[in-house]
PDB file of N, CA and C in Angstrom:
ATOM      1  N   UNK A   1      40.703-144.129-166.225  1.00  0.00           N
ATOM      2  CA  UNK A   1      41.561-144.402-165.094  1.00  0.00           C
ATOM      3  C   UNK A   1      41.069-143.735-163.811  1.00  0.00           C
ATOM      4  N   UNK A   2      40.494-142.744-164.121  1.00  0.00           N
ATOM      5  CA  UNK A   2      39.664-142.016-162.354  1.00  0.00           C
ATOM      6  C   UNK A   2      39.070-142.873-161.848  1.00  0.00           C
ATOM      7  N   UNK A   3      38.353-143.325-162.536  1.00  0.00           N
ATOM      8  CA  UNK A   3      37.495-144.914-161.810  1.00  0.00           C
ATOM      9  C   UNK A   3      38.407-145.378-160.797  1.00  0.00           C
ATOM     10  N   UNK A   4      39.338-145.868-160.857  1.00  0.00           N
ATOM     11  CA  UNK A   4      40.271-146.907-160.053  1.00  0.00           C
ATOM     12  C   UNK A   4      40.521-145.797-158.952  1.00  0.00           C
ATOM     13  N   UNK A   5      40.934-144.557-159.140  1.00  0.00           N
ATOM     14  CA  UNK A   5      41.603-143.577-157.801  1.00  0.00           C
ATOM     15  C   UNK A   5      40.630-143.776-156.478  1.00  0.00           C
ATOM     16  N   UNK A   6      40.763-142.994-155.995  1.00  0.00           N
ATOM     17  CA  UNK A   6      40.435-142.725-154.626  1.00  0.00           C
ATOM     18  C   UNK A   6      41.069-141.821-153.576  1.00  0.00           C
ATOM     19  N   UNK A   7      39.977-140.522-153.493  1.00  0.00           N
ATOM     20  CA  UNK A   7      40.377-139.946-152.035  1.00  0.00           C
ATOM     21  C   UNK A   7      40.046-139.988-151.108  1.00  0.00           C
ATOM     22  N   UNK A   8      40.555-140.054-150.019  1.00  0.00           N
ATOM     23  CA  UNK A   8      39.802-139.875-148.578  1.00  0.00           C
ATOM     24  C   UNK A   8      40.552-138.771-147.953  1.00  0.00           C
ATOM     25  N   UNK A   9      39.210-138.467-147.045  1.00  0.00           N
ATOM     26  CA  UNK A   9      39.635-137.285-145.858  1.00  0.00           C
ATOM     27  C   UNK A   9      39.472-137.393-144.456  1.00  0.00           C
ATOM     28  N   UNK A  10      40.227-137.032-143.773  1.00  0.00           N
ATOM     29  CA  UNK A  10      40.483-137.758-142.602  1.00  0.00           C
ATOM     30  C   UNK A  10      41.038-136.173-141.407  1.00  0.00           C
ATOM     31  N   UNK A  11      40.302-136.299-140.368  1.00  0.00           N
ATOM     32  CA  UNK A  11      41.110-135.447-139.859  1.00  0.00           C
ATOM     33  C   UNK A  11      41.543-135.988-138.198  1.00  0.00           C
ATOM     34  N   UNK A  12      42.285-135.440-137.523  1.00  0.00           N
ATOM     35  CA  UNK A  12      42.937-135.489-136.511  1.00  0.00           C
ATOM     36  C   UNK A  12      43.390-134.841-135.475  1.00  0.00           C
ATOM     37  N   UNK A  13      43.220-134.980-134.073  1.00  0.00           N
ATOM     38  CA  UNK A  13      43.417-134.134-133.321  1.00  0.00           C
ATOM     39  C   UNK A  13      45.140-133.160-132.885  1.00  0.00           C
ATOM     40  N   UNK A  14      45.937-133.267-134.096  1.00  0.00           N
ATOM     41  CA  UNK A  14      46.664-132.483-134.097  1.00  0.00           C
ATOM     42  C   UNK A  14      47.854-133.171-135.219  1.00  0.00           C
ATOM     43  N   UNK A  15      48.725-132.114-135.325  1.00  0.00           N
ATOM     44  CA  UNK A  15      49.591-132.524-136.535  1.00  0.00           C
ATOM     45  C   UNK A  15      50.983-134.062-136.180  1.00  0.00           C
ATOM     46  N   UNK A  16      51.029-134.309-135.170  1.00  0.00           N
ATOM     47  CA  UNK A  16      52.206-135.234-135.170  1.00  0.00           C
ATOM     48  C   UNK A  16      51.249-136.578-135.138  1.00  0.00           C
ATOM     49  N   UNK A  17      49.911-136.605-134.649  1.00  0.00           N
ATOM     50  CA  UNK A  17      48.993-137.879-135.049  1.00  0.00           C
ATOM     51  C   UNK A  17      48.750-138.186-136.732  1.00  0.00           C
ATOM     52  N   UNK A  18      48.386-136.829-137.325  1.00  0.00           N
ATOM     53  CA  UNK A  18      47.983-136.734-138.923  1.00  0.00           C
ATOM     54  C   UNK A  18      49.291-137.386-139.781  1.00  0.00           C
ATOM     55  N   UNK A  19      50.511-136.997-138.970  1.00  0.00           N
ATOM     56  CA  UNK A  19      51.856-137.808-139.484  1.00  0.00           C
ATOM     57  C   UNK A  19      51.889-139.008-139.438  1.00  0.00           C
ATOM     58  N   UNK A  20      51.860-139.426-138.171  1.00  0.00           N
ATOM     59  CA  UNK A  20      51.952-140.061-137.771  1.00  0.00           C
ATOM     60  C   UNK A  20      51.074-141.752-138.647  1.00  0.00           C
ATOM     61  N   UNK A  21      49.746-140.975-139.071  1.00  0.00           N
ATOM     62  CA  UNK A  21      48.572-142.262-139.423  1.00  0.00           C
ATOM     63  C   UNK A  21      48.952-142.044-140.818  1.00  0.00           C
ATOM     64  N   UNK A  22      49.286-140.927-141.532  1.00  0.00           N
ATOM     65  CA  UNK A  22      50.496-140.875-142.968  1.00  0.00           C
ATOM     66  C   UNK A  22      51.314-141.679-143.149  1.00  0.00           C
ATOM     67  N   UNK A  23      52.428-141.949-142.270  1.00  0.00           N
ATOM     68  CA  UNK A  23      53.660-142.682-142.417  1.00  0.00           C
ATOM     69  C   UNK A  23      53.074-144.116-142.463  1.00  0.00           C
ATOM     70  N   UNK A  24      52.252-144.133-141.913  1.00  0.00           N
ATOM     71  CA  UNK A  24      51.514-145.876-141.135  1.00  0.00           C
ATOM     72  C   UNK A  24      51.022-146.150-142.871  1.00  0.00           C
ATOM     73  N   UNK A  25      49.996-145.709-143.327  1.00  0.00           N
ATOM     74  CA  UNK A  25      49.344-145.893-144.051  1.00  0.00           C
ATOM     75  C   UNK A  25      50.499-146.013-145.724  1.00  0.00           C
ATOM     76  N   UNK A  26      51.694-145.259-145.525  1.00  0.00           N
ATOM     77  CA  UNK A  26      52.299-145.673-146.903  1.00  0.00           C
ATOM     78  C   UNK A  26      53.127-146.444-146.339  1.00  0.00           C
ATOM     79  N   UNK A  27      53.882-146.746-145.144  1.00  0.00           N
ATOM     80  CA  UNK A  27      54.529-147.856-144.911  1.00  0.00           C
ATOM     81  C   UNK A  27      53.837-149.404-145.392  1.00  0.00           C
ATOM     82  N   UNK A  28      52.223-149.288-144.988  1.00  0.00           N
ATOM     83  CA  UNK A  28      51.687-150.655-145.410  1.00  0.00           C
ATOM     84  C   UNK A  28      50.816-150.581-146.710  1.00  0.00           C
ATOM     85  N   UNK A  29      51.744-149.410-147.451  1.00  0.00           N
ATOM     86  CA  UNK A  29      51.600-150.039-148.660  1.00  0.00           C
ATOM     87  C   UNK A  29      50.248-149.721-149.322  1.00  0.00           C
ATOM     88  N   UNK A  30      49.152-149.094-148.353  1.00  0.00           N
ATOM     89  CA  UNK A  30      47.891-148.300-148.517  1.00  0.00           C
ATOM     90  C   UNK A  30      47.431-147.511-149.166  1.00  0.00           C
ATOM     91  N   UNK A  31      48.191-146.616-149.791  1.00  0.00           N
ATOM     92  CA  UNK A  31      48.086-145.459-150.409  1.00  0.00           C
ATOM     93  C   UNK A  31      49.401-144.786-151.575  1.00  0.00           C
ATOM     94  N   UNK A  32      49.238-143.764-152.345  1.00  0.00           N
ATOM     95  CA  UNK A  32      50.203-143.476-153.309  1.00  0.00           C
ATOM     96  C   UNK A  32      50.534-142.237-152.506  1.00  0.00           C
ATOM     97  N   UNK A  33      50.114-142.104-151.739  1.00  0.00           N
ATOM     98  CA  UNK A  33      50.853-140.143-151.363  1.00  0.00           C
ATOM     99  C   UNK A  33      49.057-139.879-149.766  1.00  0.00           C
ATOM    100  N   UNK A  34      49.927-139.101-148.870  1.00  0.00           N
ATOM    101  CA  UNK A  34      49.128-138.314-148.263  1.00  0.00           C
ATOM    102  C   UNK A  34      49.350-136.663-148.162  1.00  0.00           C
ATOM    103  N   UNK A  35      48.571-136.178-147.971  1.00  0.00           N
ATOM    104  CA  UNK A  35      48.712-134.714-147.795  1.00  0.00           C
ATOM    105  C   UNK A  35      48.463-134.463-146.383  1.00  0.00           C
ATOM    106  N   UNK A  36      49.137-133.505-145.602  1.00  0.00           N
ATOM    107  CA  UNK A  36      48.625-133.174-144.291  1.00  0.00           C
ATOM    108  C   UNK A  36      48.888-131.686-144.327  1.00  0.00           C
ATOM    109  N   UNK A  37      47.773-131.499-143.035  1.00  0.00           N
ATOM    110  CA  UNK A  37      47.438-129.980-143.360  1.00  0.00           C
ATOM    111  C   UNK A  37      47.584-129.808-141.918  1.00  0.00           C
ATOM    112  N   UNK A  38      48.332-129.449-141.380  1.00  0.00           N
ATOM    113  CA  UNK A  38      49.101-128.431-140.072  1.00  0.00           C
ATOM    114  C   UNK A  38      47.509-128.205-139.329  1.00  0.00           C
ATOM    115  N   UNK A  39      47.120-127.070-139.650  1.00  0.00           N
ATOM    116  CA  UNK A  39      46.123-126.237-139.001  1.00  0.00           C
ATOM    117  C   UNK A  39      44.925-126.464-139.913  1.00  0.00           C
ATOM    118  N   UNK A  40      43.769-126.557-139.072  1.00  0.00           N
ATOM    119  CA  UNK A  40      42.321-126.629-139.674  1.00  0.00           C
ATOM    120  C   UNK A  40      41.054-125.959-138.481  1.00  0.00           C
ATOM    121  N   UNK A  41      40.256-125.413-138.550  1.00  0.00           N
ATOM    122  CA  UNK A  41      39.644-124.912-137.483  1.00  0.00           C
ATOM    123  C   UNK A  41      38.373-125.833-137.850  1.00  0.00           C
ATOM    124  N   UNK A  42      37.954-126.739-136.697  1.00  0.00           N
ATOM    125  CA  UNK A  42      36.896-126.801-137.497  1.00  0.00           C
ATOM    126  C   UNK A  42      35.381-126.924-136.169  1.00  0.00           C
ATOM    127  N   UNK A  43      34.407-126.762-136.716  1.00  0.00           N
ATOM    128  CA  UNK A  43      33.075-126.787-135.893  1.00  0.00           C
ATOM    129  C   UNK A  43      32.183-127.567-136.472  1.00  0.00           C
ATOM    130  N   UNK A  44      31.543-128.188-135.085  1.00  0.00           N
ATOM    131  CA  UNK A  44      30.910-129.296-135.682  1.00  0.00           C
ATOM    132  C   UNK A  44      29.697-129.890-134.652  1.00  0.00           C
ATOM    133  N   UNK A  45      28.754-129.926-134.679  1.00  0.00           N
ATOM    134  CA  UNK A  45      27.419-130.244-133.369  1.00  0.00           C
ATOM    135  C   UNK A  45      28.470-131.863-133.068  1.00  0.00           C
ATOM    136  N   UNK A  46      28.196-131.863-131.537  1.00  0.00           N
ATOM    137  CA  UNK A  46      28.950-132.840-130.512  1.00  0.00           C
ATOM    138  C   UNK A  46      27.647-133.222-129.796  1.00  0.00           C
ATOM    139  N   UNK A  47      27.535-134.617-129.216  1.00  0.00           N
ATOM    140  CA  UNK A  47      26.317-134.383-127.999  1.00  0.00           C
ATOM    141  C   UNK A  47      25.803-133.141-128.302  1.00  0.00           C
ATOM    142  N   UNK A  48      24.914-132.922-129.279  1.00  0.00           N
ATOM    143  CA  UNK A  48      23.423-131.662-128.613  1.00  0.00           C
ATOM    144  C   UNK A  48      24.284-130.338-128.872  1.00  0.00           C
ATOM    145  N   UNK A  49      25.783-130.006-128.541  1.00  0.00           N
ATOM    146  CA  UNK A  49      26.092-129.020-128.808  1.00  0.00           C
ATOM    147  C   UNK A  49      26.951-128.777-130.176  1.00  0.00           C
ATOM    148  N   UNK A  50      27.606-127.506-130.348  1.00  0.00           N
ATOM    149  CA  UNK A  50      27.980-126.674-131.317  1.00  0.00           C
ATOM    150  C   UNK A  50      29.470-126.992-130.291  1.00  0.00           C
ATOM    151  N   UNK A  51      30.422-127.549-131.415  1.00  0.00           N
ATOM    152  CA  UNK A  51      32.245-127.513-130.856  1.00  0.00           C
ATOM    153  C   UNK A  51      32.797-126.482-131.640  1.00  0.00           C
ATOM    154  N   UNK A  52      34.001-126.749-131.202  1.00  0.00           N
ATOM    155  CA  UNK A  52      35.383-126.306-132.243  1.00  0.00           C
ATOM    156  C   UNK A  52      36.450-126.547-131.628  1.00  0.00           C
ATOM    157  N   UNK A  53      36.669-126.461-132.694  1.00  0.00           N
ATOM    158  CA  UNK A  53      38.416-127.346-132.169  1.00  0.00           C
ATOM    159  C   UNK A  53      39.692-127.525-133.381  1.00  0.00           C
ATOM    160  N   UNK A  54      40.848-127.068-132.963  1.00  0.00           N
ATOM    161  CA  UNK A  54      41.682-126.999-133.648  1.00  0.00           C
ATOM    162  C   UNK A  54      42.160-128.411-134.032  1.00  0.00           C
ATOM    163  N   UNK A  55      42.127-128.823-135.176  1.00  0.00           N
ATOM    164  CA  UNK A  55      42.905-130.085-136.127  1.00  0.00           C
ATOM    165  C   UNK A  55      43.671-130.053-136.993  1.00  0.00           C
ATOM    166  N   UNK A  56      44.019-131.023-137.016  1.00  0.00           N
ATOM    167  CA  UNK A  56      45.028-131.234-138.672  1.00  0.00           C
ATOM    168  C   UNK A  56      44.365-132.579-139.542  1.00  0.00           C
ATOM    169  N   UNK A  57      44.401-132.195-140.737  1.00  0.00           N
ATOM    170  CA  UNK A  57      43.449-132.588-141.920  1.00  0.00           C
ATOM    171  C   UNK A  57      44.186-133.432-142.764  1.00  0.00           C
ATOM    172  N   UNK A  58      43.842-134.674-143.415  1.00  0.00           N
ATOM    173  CA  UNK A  58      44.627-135.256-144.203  1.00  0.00           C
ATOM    174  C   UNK A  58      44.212-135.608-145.842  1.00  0.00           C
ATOM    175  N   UNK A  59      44.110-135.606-146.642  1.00  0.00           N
ATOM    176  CA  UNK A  59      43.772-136.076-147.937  1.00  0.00           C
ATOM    177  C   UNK A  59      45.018-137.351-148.319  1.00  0.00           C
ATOM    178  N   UNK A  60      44.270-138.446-148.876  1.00  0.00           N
ATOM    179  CA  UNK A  60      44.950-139.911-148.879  1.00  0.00           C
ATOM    180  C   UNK A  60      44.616-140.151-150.018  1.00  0.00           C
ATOM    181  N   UNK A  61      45.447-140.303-151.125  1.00  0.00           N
ATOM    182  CA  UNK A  61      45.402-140.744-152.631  1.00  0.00           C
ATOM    183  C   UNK A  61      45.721-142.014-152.603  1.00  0.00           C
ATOM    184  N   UNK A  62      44.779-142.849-152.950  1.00  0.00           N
ATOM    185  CA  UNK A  62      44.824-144.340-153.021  1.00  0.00           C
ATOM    186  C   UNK A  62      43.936-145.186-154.059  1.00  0.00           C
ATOM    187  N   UNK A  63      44.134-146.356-154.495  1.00  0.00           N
ATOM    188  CA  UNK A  63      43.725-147.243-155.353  1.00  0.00           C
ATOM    189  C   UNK A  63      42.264-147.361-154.761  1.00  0.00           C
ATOM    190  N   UNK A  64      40.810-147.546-155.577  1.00  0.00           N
ATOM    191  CA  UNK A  64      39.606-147.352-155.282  1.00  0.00           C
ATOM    192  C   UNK A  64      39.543-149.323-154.785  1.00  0.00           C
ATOM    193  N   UNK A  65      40.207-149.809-155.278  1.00  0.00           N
ATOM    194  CA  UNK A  65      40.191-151.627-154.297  1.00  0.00           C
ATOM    195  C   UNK A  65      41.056-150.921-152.741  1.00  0.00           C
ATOM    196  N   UNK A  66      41.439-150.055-152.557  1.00  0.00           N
ATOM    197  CA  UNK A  66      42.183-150.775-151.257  1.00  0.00           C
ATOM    198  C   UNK A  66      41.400-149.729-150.039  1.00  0.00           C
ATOM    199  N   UNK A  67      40.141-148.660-150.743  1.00  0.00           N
ATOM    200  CA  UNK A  67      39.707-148.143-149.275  1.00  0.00           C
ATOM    201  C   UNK A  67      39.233-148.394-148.262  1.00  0.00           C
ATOM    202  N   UNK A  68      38.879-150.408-148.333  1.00  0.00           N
ATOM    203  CA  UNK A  68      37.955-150.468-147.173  1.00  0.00           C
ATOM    204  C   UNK A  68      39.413-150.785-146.065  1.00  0.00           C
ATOM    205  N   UNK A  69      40.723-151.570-147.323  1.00  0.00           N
ATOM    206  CA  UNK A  69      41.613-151.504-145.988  1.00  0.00           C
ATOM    207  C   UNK A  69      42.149-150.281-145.336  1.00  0.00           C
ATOM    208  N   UNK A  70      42.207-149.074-146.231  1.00  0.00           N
ATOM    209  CA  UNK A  70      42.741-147.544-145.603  1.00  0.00           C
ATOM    210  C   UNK A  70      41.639-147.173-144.242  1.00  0.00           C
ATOM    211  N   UNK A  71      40.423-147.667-144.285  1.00  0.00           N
ATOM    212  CA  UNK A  71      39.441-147.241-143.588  1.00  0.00           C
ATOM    213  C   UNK A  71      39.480-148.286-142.099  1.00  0.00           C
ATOM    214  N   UNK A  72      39.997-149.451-142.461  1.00  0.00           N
ATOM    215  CA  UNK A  72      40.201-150.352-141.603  1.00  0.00           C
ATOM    216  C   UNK A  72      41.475-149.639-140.763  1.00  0.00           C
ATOM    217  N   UNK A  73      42.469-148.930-141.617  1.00  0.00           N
ATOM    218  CA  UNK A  73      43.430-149.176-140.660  1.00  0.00           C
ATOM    219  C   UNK A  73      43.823-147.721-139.747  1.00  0.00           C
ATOM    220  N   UNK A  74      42.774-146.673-140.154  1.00  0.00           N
ATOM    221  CA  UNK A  74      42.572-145.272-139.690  1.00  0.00           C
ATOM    222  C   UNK A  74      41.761-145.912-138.734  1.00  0.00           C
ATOM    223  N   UNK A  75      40.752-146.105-138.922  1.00  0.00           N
ATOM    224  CA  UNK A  75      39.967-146.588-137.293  1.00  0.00           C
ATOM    225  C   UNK A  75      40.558-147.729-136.232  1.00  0.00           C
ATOM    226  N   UNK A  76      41.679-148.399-136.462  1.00  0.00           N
ATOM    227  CA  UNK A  76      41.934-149.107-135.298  1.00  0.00           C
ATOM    228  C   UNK A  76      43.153-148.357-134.820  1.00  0.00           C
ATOM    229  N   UNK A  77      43.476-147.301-135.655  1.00  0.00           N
ATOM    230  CA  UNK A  77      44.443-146.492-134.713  1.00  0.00           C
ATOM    231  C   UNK A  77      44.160-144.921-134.261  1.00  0.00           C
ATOM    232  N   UNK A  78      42.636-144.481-134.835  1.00  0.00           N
ATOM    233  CA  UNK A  78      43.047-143.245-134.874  1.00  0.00           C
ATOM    234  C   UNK A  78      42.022-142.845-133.552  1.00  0.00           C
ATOM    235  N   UNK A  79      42.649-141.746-132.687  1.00  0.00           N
ATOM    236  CA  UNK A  79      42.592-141.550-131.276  1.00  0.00           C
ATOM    237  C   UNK A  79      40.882-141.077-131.079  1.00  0.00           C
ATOM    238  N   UNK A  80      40.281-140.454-131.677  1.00  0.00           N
ATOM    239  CA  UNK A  80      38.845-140.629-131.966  1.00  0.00           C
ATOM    240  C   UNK A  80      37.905-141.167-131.975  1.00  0.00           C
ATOM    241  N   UNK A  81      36.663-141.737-131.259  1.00  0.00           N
ATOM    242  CA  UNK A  81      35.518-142.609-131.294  1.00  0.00           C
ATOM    243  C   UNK A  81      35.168-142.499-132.724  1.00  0.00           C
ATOM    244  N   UNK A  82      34.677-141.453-133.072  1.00  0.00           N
ATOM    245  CA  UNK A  82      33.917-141.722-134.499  1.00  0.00           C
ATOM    246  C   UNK A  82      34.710-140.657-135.216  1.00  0.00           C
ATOM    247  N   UNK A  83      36.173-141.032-135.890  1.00  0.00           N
ATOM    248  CA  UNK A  83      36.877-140.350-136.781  1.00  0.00           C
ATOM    249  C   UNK A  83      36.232-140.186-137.955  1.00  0.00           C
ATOM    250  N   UNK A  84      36.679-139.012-138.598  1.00  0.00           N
ATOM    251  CA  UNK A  84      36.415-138.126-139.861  1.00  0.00           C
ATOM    252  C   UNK A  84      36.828-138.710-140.865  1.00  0.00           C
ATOM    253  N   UNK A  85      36.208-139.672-141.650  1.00  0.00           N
ATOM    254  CA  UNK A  85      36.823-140.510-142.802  1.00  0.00           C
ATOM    255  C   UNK A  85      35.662-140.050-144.026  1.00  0.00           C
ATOM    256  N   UNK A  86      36.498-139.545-144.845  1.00  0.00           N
ATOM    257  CA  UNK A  86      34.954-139.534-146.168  1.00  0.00           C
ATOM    258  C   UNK A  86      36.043-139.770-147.553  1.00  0.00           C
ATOM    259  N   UNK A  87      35.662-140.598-148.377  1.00  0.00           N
ATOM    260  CA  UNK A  87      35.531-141.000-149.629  1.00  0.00           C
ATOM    261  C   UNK A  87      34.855-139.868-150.622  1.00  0.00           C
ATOM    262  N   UNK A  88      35.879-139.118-151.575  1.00  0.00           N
ATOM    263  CA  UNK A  88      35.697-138.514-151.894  1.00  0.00           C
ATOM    264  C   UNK A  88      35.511-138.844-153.295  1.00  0.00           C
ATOM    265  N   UNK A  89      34.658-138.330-154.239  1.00  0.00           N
ATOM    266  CA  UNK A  89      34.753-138.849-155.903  1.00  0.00           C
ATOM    267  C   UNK A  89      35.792-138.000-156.468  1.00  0.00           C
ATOM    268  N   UNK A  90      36.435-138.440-157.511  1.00  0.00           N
ATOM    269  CA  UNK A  90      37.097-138.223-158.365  1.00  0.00           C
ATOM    270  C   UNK A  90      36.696-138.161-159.834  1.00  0.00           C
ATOM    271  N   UNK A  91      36.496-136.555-159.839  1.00  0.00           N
ATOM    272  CA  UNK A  91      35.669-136.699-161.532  1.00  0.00           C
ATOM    273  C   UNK A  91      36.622-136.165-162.802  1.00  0.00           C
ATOM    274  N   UNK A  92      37.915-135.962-162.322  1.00  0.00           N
ATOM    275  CA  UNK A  92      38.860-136.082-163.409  1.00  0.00           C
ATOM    276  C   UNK A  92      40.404-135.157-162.698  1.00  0.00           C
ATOM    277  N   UNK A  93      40.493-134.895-163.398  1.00  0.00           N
ATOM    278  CA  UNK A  93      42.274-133.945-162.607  1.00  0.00           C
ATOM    279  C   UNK A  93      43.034-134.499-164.268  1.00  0.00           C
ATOM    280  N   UNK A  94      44.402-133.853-163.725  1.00  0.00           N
ATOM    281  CA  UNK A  94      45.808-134.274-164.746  1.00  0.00           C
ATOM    282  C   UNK A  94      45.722-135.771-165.077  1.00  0.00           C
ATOM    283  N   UNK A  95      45.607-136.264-166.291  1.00  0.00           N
ATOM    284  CA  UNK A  95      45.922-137.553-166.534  1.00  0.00           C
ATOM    285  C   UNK A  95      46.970-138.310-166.017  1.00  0.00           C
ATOM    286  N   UNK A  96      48.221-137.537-165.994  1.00  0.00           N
ATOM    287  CA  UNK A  96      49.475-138.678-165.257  1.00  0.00           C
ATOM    288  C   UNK A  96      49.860-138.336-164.215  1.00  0.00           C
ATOM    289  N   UNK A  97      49.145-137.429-163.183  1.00  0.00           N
ATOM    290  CA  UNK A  97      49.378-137.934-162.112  1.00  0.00           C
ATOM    291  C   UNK A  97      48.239-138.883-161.417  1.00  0.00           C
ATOM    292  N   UNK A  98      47.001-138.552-162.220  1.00  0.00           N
ATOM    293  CA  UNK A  98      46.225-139.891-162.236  1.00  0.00           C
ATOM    294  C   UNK A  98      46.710-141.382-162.385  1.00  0.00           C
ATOM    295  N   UNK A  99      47.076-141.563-163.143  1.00  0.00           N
ATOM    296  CA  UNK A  99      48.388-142.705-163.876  1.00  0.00           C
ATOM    297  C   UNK A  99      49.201-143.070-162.573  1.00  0.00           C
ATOM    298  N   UNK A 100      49.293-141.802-162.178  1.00  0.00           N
ATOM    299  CA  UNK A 100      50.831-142.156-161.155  1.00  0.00           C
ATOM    300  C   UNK A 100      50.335-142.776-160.073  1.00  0.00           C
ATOM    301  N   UNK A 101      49.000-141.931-159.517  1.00  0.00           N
ATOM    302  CA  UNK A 101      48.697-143.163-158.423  1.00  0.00           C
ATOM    303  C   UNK A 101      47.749-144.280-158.580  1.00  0.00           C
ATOM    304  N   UNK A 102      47.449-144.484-160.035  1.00  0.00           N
ATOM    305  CA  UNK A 102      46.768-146.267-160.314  1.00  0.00           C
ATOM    306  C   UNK A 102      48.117-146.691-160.185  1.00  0.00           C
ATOM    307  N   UNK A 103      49.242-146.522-161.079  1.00  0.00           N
ATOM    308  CA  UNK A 103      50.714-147.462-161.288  1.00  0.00           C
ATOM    309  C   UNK A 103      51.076-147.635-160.017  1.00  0.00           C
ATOM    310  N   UNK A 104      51.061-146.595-158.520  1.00  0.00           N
ATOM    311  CA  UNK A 104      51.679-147.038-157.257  1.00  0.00           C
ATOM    312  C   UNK A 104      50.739-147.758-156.434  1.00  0.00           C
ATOM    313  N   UNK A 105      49.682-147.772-156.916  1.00  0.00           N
ATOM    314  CA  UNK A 105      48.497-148.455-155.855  1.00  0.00           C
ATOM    315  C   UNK A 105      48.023-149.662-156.757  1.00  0.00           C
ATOM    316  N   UNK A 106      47.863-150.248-157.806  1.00  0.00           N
ATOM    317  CA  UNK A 106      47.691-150.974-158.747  1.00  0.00           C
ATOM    318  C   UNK A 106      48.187-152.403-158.235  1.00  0.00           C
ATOM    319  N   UNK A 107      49.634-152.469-158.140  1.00  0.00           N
ATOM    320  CA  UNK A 107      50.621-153.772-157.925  1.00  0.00           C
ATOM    321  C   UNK A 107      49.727-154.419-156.345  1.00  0.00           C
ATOM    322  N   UNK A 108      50.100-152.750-155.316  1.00  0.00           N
ATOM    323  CA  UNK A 108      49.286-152.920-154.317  1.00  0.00           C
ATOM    324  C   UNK A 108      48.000-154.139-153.460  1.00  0.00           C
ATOM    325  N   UNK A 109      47.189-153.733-154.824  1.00  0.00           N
ATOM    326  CA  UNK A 109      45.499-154.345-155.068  1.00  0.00           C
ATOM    327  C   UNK A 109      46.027-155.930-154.586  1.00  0.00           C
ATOM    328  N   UNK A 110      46.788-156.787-155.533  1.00  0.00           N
ATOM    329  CA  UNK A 110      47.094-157.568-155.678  1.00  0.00           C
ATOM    330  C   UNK A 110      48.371-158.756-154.805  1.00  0.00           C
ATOM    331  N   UNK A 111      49.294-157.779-154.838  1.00  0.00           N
ATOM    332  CA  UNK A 111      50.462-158.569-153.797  1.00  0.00           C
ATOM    333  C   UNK A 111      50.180-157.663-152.473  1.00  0.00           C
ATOM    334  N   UNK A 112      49.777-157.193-151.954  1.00  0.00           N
ATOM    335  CA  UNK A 112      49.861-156.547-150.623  1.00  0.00           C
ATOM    336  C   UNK A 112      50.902-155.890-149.919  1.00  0.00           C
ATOM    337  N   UNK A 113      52.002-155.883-150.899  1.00  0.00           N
ATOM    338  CA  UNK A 113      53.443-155.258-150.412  1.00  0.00           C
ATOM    339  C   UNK A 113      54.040-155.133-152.204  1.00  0.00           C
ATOM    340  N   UNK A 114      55.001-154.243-151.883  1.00  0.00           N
ATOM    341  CA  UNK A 114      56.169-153.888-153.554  1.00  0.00           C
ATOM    342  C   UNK A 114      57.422-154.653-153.068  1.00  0.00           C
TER     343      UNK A 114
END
């Protein structure tokens, strides 16, 4: 069943956007659960230089059929030129909460709404 999961990571220029692309993403049905993370410091080469900058971080538990639409629908909203999206593997965890998000993202794949 890991096969089918899927994480992504995503971050954002502050916490009421990271909500904000959360609520979006299980309203349409995208995902089984997001996590958001308040505070993140992060640094990163920009144009030629060395940044930093305070964010908020998201992890997105979703069905491994529906990331190209999660990825579709973080980039036409998220305030960023080239947002922080990575696909993460899944090489095992708890069996049923594994379960839990094939069974909520599963129906998903198929009818596009519950």
């Amino acid at each position: 069943m890991k096969e089918q999961v899927a994480i992504l990571y995503s971050t954002y220029p502050n916490l009421e956007e990271a909500k904000r692309m959360g609520k979006k993403l299980l309203e349409k049905n995208l995902c089984a659960c997001v996590n958001v993370f308040p505070v993140v410091m992060s640094m990163f080469w920009w144009n030629g230089r060395i940044e930093k900058a305070t964010e908020s971080a998201m992890i997105i538990k979703t069905n491994k059929k529906l990331v190209k639409d999660v990825i579709k629908e973080i980039v036409k909203h998220h305030p960023y030129s080239c947002p922080c999206i990575l696909e993460l593997s899944v090489g095992g965890g708890y069996e049923p909460f594994i379960k839990w998000i094939v069974e909520e993202t599963t129906h998903l794949t198929f009818q596009g709404k519950r």
